[in-house]
Protein backbone atom coordinates (compact mmCIF):
# COMPACT_ATOMS: atom_id res chain seq x y z
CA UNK A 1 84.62 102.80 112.98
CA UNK A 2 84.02 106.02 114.13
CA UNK A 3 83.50 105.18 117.96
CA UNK A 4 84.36 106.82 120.81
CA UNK A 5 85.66 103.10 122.49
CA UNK A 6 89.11 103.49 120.91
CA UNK A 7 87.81 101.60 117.34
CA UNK A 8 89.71 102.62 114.28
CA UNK A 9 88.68 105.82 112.60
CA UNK A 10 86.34 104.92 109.21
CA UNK A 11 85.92 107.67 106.48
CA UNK A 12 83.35 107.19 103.42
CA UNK A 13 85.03 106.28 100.53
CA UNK A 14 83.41 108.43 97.79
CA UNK A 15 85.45 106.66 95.04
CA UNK A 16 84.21 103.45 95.94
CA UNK A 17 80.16 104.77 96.59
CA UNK A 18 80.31 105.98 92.52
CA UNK A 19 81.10 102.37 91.66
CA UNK A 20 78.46 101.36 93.29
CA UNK A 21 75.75 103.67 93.01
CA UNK A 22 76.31 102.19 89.42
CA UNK A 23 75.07 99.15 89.72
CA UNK A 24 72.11 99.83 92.37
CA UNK A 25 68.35 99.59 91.55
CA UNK A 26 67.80 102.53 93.80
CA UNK A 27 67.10 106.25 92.90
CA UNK A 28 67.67 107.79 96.11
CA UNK A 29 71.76 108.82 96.84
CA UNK A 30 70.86 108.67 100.31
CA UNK A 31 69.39 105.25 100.07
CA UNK A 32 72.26 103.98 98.16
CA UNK A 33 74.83 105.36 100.97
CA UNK A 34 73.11 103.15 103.65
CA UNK A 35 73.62 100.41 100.89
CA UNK A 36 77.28 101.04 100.39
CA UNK A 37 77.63 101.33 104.34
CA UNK A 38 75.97 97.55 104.65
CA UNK A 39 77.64 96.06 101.80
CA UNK A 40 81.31 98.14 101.86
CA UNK A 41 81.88 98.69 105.25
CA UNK A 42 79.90 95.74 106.63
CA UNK A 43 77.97 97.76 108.85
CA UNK A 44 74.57 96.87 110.74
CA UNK A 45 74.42 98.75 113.72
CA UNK A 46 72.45 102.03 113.35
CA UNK A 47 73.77 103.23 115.44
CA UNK A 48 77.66 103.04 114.05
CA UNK A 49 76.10 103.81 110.45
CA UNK A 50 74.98 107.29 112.01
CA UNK A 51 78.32 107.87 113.63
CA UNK A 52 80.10 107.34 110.40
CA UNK A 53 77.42 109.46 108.54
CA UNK A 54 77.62 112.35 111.27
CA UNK A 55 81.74 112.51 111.00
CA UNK A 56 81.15 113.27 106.96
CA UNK A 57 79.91 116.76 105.49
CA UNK A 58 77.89 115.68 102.66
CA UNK A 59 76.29 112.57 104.32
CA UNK A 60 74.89 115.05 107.07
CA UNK A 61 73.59 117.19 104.89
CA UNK A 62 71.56 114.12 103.37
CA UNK A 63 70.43 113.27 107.63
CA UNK A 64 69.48 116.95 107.40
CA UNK A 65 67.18 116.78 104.16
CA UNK A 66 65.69 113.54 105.97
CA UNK A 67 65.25 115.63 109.59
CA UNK A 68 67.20 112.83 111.15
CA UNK A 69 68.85 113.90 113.85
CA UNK A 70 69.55 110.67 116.17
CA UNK A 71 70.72 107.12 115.57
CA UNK A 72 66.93 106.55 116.66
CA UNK A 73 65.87 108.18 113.86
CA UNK A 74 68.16 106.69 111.46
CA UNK A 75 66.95 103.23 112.87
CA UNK A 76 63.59 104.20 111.91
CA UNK A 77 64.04 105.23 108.67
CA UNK A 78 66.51 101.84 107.93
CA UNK A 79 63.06 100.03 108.67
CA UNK A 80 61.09 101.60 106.47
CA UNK A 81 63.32 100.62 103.36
């Protein structure tokens, strides 16, 4: 993951996200990342899902649309799904 403790370096596999935005009920690309991110990477933490988001150029342009701007804020929207 991308983490500053030493953890190994995670990038978003765009490949992969296609095949799955496939097959998801959603309409939202954004909404279907955080899917991928649970379900590929087996992520939970909001914390390391905003890490990973803010170390790739098109998933922070889809924090920007949103206005979120902290793992706070990513927390919050997570909850609101």
């Amino acid at each position: 993951m991308h983490l500053a403790k030493g953890k190994k370096v995670i990038r978003i596999n765009w490949d992969e996200y296609k095949v799955h935005k496939k097959y998801s009920h959603r309409d939202d690309n954004f909404e279907i990342l955080l899917d991928f991110m649970k379900s590929y990477y087996n992520m939970s933490s909001p914390m390391d899902i905003y890490d990973l988001l803010r170390s790739d150029e098109i998933a922070q342009m889809m924090l920007e649309k949103r206005d979120i701007t902290d793992a706070e804020g990513l927390e919050n929207y997570l909850y609101k799904l």
